[in-house]
Every structure is written in structure tokens, then in C-alpha cells.
C-alpha atoms as a PDB file:
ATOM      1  CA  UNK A   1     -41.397  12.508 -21.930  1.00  0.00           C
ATOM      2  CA  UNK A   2     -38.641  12.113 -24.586  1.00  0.00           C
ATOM      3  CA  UNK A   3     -36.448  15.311 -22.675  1.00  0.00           C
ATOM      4  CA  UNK A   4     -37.066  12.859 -19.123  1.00  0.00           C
ATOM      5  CA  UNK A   5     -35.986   9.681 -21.021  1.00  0.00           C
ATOM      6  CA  UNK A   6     -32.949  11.274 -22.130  1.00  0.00           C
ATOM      7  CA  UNK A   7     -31.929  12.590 -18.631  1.00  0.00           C
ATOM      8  CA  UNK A   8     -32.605   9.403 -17.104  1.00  0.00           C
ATOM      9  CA  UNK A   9     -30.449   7.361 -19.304  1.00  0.00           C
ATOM     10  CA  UNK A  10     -27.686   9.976 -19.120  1.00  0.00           C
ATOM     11  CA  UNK A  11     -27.344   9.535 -15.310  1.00  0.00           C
ATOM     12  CA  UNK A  12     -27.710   5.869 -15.770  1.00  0.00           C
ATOM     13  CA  UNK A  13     -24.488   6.038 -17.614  1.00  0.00           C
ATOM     14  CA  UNK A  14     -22.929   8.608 -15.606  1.00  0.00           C
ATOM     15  CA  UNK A  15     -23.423   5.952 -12.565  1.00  0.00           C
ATOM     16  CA  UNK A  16     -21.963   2.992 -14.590  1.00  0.00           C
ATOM     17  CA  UNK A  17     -18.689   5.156 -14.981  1.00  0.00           C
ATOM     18  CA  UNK A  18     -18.395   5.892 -11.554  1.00  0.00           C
ATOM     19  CA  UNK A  19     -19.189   2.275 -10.781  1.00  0.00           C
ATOM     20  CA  UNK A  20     -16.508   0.930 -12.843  1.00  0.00           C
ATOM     21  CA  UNK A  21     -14.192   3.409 -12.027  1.00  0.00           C
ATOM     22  CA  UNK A  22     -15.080   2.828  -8.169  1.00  0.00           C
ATOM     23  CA  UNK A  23     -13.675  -0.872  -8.893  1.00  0.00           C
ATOM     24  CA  UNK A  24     -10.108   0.688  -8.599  1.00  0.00           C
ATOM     25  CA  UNK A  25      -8.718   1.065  -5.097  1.00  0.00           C
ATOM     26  CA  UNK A  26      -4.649   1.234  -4.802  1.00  0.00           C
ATOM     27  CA  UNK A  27      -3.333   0.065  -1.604  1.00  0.00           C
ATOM     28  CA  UNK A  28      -1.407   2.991  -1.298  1.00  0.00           C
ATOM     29  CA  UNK A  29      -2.409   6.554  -1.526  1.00  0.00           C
ATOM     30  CA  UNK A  30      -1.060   9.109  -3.966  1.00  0.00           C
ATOM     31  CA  UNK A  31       1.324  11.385  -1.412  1.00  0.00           C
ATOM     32  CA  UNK A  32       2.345   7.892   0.327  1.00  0.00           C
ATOM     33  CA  UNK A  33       3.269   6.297  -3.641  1.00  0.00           C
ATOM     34  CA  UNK A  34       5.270   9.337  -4.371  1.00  0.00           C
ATOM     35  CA  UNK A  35       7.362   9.335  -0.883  1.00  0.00           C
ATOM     36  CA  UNK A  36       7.335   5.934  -1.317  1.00  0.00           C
ATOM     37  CA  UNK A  37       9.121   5.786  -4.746  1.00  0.00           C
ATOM     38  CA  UNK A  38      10.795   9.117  -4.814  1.00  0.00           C
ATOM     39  CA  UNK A  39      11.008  10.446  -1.325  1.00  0.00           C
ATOM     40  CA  UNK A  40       8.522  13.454  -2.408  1.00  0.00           C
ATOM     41  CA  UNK A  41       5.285  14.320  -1.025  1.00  0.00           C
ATOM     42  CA  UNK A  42       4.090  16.978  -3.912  1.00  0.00           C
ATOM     43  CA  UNK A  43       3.350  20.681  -2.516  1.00  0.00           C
ATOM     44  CA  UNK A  44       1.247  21.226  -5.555  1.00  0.00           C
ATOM     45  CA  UNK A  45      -0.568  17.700  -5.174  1.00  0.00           C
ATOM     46  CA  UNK A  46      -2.642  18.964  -8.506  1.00  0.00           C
ATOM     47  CA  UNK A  47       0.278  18.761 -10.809  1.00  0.00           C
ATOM     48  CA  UNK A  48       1.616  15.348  -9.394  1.00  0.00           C
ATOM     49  CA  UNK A  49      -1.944  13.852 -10.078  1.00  0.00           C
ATOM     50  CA  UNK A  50      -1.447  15.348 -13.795  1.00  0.00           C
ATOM     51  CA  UNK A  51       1.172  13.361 -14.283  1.00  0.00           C
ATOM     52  CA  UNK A  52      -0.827  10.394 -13.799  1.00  0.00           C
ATOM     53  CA  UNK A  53      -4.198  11.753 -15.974  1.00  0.00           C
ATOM     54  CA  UNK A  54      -4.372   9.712 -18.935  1.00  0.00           C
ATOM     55  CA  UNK A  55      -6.233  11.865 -21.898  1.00  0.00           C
ATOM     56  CA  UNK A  56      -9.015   9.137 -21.978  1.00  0.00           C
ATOM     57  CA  UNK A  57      -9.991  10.567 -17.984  1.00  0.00           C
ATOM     58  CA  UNK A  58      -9.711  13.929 -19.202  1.00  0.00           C
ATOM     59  CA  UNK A  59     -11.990  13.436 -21.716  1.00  0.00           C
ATOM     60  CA  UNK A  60     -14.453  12.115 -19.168  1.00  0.00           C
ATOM     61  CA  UNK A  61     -13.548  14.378 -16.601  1.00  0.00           C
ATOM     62  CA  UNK A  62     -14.511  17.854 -18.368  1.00  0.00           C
ATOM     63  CA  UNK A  63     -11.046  17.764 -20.516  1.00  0.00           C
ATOM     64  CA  UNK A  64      -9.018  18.139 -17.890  1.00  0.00           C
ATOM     65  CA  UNK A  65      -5.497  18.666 -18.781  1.00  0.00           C
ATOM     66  CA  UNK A  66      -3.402  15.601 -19.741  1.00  0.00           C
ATOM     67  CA  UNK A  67       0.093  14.107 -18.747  1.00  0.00           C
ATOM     68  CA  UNK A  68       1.031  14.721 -22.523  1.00  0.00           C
ATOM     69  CA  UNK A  69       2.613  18.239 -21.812  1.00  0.00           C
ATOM     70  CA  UNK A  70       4.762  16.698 -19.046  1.00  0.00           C
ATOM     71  CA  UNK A  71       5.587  13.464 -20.874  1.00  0.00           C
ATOM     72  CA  UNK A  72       7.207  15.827 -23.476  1.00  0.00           C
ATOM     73  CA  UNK A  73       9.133  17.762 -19.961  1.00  0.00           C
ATOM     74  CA  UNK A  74      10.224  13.985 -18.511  1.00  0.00           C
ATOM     75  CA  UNK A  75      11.369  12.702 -21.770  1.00  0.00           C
ATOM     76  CA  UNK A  76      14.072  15.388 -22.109  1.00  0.00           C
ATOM     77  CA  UNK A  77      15.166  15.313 -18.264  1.00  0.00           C
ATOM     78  CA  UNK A  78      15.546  10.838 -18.447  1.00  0.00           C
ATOM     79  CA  UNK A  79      17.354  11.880 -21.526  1.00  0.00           C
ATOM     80  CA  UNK A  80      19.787  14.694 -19.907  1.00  0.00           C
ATOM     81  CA  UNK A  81      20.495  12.106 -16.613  1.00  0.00           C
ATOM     82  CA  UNK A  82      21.040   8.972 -18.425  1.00  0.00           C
ATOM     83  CA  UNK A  83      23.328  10.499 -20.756  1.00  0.00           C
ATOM     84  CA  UNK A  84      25.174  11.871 -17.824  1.00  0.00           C
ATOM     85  CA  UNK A  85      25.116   8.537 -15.945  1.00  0.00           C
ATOM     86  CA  UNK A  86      26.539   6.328 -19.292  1.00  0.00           C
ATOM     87  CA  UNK A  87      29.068   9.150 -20.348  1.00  0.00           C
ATOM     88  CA  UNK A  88      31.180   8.733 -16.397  1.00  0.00           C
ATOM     89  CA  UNK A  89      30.211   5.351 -16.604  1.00  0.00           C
ATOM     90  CA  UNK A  90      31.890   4.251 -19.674  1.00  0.00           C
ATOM     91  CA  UNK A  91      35.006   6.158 -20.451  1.00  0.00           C
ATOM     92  CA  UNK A  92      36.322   4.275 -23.218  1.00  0.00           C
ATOM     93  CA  UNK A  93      33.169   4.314 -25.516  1.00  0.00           C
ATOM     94  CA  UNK A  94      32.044   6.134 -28.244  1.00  0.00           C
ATOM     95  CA  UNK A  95      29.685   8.482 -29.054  1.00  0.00           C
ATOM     96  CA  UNK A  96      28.036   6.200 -31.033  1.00  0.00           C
ATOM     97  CA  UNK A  97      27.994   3.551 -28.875  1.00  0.00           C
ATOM     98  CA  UNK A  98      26.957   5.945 -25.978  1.00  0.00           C
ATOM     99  CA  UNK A  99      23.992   6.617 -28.332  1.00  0.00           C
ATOM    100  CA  UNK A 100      22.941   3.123 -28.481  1.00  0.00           C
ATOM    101  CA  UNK A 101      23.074   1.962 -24.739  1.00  0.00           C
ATOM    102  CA  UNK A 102      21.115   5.039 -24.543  1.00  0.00           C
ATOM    103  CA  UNK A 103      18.558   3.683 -26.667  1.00  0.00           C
ATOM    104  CA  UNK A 104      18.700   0.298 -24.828  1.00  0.00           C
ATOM    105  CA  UNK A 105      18.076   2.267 -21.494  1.00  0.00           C
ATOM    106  CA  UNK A 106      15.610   5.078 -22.505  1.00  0.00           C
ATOM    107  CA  UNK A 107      12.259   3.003 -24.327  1.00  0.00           C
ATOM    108  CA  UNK A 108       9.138   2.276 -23.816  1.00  0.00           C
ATOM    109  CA  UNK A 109       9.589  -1.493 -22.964  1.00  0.00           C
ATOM    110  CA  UNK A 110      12.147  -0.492 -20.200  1.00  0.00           C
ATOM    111  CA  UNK A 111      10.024   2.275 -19.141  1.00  0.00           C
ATOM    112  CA  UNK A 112       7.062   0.603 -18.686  1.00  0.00           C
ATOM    113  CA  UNK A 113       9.349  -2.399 -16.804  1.00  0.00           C
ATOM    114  CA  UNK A 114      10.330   0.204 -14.414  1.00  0.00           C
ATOM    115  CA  UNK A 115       6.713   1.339 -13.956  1.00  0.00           C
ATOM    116  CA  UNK A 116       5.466  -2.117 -13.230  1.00  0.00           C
ATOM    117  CA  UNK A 117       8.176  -2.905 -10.878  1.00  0.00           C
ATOM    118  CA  UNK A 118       7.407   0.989  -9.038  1.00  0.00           C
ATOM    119  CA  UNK A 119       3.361   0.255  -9.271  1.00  0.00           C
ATOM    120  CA  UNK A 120       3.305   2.835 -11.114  1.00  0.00           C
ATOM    121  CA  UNK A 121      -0.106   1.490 -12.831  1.00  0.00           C
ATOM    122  CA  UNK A 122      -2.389   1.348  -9.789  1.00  0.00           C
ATOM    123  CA  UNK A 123      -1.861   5.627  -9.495  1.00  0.00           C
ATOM    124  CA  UNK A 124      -3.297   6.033 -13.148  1.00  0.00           C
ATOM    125  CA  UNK A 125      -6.200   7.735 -13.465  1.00  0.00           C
ATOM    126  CA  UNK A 126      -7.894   6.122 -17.014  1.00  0.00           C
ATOM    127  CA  UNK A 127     -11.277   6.484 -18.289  1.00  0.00           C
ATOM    128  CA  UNK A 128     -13.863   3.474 -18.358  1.00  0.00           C
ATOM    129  CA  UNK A 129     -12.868   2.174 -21.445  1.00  0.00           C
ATOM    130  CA  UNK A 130      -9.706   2.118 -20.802  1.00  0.00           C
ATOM    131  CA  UNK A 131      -9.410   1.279 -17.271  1.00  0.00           C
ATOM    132  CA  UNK A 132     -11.700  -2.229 -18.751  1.00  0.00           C
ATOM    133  CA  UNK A 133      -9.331  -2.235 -21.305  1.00  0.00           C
ATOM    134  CA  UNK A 134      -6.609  -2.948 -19.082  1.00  0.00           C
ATOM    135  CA  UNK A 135      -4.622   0.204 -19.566  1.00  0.00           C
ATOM    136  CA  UNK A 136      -3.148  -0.094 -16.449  1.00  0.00           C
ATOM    137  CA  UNK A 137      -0.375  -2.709 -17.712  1.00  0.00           C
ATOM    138  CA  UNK A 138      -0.179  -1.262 -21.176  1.00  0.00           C
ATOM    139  CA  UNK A 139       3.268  -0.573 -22.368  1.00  0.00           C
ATOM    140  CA  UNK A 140       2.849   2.689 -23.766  1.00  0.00           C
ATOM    141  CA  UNK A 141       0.539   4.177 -20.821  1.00  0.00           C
ATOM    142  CA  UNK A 142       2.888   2.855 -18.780  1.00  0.00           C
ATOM    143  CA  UNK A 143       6.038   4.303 -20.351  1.00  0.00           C
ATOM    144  CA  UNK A 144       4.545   7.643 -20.954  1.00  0.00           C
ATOM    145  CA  UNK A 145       3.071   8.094 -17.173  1.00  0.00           C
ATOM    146  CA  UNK A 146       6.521   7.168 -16.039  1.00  0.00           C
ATOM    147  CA  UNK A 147       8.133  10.110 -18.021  1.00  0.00           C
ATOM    148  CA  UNK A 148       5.162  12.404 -16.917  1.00  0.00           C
ATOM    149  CA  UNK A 149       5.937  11.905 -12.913  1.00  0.00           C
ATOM    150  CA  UNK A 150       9.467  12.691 -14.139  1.00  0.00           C
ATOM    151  CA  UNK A 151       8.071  15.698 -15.472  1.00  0.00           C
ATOM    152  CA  UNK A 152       6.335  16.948 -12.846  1.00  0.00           C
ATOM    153  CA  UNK A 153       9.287  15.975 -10.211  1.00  0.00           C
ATOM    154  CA  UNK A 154      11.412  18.267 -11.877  1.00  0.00           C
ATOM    155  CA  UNK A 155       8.444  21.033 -11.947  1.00  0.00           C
ATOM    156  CA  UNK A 156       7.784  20.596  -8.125  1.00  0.00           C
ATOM    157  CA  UNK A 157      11.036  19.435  -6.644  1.00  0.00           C
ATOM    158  CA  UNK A 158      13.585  20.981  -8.821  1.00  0.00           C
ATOM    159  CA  UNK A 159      16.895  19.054 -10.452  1.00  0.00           C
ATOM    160  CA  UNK A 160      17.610  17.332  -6.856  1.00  0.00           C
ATOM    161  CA  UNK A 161      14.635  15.423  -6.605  1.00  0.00           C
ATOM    162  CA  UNK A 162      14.138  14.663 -10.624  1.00  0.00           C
ATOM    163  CA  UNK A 163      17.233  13.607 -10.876  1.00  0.00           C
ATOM    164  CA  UNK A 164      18.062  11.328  -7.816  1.00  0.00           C
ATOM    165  CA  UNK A 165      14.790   9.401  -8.599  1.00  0.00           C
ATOM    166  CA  UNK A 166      16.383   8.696 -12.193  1.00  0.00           C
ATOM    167  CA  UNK A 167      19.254   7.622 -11.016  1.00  0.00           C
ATOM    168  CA  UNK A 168      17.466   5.086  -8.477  1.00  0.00           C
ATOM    169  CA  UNK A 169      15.320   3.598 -11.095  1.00  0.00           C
ATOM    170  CA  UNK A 170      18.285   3.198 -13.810  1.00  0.00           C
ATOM    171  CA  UNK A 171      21.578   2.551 -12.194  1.00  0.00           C
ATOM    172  CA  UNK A 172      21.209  -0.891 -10.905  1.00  0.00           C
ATOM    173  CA  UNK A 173      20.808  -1.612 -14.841  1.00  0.00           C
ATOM    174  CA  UNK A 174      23.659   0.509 -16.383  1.00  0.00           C
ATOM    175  CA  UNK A 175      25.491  -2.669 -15.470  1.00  0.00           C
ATOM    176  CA  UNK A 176      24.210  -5.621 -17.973  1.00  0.00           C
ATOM    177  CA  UNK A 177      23.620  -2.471 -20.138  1.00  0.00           C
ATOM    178  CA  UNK A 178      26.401  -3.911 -23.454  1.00  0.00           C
ATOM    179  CA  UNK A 179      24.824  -7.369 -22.627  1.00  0.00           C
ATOM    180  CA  UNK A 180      21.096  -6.325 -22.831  1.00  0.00           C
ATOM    181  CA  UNK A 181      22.280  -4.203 -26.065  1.00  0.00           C
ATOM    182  CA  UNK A 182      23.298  -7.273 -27.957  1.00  0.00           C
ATOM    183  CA  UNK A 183      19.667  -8.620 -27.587  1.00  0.00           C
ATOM    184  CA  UNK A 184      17.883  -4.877 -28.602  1.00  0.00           C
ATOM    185  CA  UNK A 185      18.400  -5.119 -31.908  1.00  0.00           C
ATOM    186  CA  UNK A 186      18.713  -9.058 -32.266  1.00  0.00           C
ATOM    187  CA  UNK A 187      15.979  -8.826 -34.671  1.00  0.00           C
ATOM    188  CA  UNK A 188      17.385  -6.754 -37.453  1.00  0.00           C
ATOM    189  CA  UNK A 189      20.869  -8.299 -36.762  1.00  0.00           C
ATOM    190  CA  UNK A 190      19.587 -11.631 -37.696  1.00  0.00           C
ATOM    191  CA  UNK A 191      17.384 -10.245 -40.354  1.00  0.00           C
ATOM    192  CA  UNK A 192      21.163  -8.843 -42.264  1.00  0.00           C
ATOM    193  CA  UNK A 193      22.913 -12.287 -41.225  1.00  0.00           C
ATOM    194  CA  UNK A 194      20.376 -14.302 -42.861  1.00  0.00           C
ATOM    195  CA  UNK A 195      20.375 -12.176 -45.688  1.00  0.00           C
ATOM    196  CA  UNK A 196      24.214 -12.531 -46.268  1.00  0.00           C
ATOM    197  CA  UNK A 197      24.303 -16.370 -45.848  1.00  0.00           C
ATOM    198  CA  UNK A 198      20.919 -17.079 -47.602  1.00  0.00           C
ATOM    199  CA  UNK A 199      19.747 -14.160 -49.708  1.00  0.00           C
ATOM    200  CA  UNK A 200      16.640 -14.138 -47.430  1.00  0.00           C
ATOM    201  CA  UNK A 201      15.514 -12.814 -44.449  1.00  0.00           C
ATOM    202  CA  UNK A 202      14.492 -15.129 -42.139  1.00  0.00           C
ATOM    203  CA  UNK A 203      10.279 -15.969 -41.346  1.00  0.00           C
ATOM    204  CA  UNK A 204       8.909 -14.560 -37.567  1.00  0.00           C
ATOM    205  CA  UNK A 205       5.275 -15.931 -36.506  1.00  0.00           C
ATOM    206  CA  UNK A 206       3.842 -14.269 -33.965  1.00  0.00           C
ATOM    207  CA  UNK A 207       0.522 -15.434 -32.179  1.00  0.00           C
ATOM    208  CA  UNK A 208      -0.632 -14.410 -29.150  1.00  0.00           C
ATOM    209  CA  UNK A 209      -3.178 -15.706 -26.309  1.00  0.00           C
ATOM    210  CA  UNK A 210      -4.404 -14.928 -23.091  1.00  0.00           C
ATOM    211  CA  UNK A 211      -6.883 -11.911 -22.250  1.00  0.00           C
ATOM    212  CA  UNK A 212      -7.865  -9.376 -24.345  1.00  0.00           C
ATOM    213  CA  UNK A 213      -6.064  -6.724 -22.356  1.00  0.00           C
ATOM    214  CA  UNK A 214      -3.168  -8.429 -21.280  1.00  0.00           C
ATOM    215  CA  UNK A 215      -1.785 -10.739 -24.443  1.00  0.00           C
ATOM    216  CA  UNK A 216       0.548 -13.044 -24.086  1.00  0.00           C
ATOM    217  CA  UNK A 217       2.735 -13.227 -27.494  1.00  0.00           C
ATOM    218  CA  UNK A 218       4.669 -15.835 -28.691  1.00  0.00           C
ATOM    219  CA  UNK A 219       7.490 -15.006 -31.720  1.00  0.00           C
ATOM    220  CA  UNK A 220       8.636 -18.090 -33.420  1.00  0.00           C
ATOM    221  CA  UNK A 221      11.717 -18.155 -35.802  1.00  0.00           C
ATOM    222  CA  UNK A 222      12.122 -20.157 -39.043  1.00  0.00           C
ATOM    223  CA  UNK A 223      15.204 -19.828 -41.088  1.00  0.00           C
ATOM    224  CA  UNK A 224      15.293 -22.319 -44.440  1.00  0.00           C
ATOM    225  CA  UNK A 225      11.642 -23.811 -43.063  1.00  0.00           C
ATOM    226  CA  UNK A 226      13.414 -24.708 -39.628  1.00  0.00           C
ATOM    227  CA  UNK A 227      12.423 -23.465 -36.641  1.00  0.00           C
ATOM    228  CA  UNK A 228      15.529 -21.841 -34.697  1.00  0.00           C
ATOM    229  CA  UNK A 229      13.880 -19.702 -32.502  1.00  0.00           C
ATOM    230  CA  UNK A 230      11.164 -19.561 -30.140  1.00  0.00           C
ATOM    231  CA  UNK A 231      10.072 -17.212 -27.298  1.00  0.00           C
ATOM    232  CA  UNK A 232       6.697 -15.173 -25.231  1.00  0.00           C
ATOM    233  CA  UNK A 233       6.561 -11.827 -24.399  1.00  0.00           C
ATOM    234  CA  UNK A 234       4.337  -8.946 -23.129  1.00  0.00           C
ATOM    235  CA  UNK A 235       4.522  -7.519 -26.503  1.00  0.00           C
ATOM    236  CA  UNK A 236       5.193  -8.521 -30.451  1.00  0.00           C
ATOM    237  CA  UNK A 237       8.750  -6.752 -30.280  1.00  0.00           C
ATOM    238  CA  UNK A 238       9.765  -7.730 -26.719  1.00  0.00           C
ATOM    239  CA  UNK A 239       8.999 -11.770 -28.121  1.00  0.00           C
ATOM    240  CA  UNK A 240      10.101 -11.612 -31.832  1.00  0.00           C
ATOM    241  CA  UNK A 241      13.306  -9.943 -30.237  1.00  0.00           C
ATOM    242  CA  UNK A 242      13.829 -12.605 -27.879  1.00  0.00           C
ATOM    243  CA  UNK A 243      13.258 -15.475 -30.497  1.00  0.00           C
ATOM    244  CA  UNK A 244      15.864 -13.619 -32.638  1.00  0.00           C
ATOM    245  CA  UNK A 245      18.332 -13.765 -29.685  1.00  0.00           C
ATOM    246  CA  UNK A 246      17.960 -17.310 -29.684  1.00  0.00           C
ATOM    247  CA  UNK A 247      18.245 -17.878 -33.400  1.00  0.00           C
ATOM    248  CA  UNK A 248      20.903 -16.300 -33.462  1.00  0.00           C
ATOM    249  CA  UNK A 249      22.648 -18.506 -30.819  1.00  0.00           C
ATOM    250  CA  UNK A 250      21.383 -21.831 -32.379  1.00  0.00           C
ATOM    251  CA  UNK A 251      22.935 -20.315 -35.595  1.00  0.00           C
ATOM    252  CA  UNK A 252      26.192 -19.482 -34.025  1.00  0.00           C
ATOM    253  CA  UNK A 253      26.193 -23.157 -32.050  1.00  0.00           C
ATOM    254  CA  UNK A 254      26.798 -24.672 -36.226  1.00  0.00           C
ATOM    255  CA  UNK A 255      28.859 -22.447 -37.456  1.00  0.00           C
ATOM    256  CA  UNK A 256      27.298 -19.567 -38.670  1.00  0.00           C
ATOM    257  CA  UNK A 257      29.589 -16.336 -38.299  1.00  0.00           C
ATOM    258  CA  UNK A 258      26.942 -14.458 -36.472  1.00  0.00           C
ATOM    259  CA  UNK A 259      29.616 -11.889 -35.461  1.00  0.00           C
ATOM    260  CA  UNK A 260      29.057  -9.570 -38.408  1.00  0.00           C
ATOM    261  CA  UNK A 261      26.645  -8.947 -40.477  1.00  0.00           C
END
């Protein structure tokens, strides 16, 4: 009796997985997505869906292998074409400000940006938990997958399809690239202003509402117990960032030599 109870509530589980993974339908296949996005239809359709096999479906799916192997492969390839696209596109800079519109370029916020705006979350495969969770718009699933499909590009289309698809997704923002770089590390820049006006660094809030899954947060600035800054985001950096651009603006609007720190 015990042995039947035990198989009985084993497929009852097994059946609410495959319910609540059932809930998931993309509107668009996996081999029309890909041609869609990158003009590719995979010839070894097993690796593409790898790319897109979050460990948390592995682990439900008889540990299956992961996108983690070709997250590491993408990461170096975004790397190796960005750097190529910044270095014609900016003569006159220098390495080391090559290095930081880099950085501004190649992260998981922008990454995951990209994703959203490709759909790249309705081609994940997630487990359960996750999938309820509402992995499919988290930041770092997101940004990770995105480097994975890279990955597996390169593996099943070779340089001329990896690196084409690259360029699509990042050169319509190579132009506001200095611009967007003055707001990437607003935070610590206001942090070593306030510092060298006040002694102090200056106080961020952060609160957040919304669902569970998909937060909304909301970064408030307060230099000398006034507020100065205020802004939402998807995530605590992406708000406390943009509250620190605005400080830092409301700063510069009295006076404050905001220029250097």
C-alpha cells in the first residue's frame, strides 16, 4: 500500500509539471525565432535548443546539459565583435576609454534589454519553479541565454552568422554609447563627488513593488537629508543608477562642480 501511495503521488507531481509547463506556448516556433532574429534555421536543432536550456529544466529533464558551457563560448565571441566594432568606430579614443564603452555595451542589463526587445524569453526552456517564478524576464537568465544563442551561432553557423547577428543587435547603440557611459557609473561618481564636497557619501533608498517575479524598484537619493534624486527601474542598480544621474544634475543645476570628482 505504502510502495502504491508513493507511485501515485509521484505521477501526480510529474502531471502538475507538465501542466504548468504546458501553460507556455510562444507564438513563434524555435527554427522560425532563430530565422527570424538571426537569419539561421539551426542544422543541429539540438544544440540551438541548448542554448536556451536553463539548468533548472535540466535538472527536471534527466540533467540534460545546460546553456552554461555556451554562455562561457558567447561571452568571448560579443566580447571579440564589440571590441572590433568600438575600436573602427572611435579612432581617437583610448584604450581605456575603449575598455569602458565596452563595459557600457557588454552587461547583463543591456543584454537582457536586447533579449526582451528579440523575445528572446518566450524560447527559454525553465523548470516549474522557475518558469512560476517568472524567469522568463529575469535579468540574468535573460543575459546569459542571450550569450548562449551567441554561442551556439558561432558553433553551427561559423564567424559569418555569429558575428553579423552581433552586429545587428549592437550597432544601432554604438551611437549614444559616450552618452549612456556618463550614466553607467553615475552611482559611484556621485558617491566620490559627495564625498569631496561633504565628507559623506550620499543616502540611496531603494523599495520596490509590484509582483513577486517582476519588481518594480524605486532608488531615491538624499544628499544632506534632501532628496535630489528619484527614479524606477527593473532592477536595484538600473534605478539607484538612474536616481544618481539625476542627483547629479540637480547638483550641477546649483553649482556643484560635478565635472570631477
Amino acid at each position: 500500500m505504502a510502495g502504491m501511495l508513493s507511485r501515485i503521488k509521484n505521477r501526480a507531481r510529474l502531471a502538475s509539471r507538465r501542466g504548468r509547463r504546458g501553460r507556455h506556448r510562444p507564438a513563434l516556433g524555435f527554427d522560425e525565432w532563430t530565422m527570424k532574429v538571426a537569419s539561421h534555421r539551426f542544422s543541429n536543432r539540438e544544440l540551438g535548443r541548448q542554448s536556451m536550456s536553463h539548468r533548472s529544466w535540466c535538472g527536471e529533464n534527466g540533467g540534460r546539459p545546460s546553456n552554461e558551457r555556451l554562455e562561457f563560448l558567447g561571452d568571448a565571441i560579443l566580447q571579440w565583435v564589440v571590441t572590433d566594432m568600438i575600436y573602427v568606430e572611435f579612432p581617437d579614443r583610448d584604450e581605456g576609454s575603449l575598455t569602458d564603452v565596452r563595459k557600457s555595451l557588454v552587461n547583463a542589463e543591456m543584454l537582457a534589454e536586447i533579449a526582451r526587445e528579440i523575445d528572446l524569453g518566450s524560447q527559454l526552456l525553465l523548470g516549474a519553479g522557475e518558469d512560476d517564478a517568472g524567469g522568463r524576464s529575469k535579468t540574468s537568465i535573460l543575459a546569459d541565454a542571450l550569450e548562449a544563442f551567441i554561442g551556439a551561432l558561432y558553433l553551427d553557423g561559423g564567424p559569418q552568422k555569429a558575428q553579423p547577428f552581433v552586429r545587428s543587435i549592437m550597432s544601432g547603440r554604438l551611437g549614444g554609447s559616450f552618452e549612456r557611459l556618463e550614466d553607467f557609473d553615475a552611482r559611484s561618481h556621485l558617491i566620490r563627488v559627495c564625498v569631496r564636497e561633504w565628507g559623506r557619501p550620499p543616502l540611496v533608498e531603494i523599495t520596490s513593488q509590484g509582483a513577486a517575479h517582476e519588481p518594480t524598484f524605486t532608488a531615491v537619493v538624499i544628499i544632506n537629508g534632501e532628496e535630489m534624486g528619484r527614479a524606477d527601474g527593473r532592477s536595484k542598480k538600473i534605478a539607484a543608477q538612474a536616481a544618481s544621474v539625476g542627483a547629479l544634475a540637480v547638483l550641477g543645476a546649483r553649482g556643484v562642480d560635478t565635472g570631477r570628482a
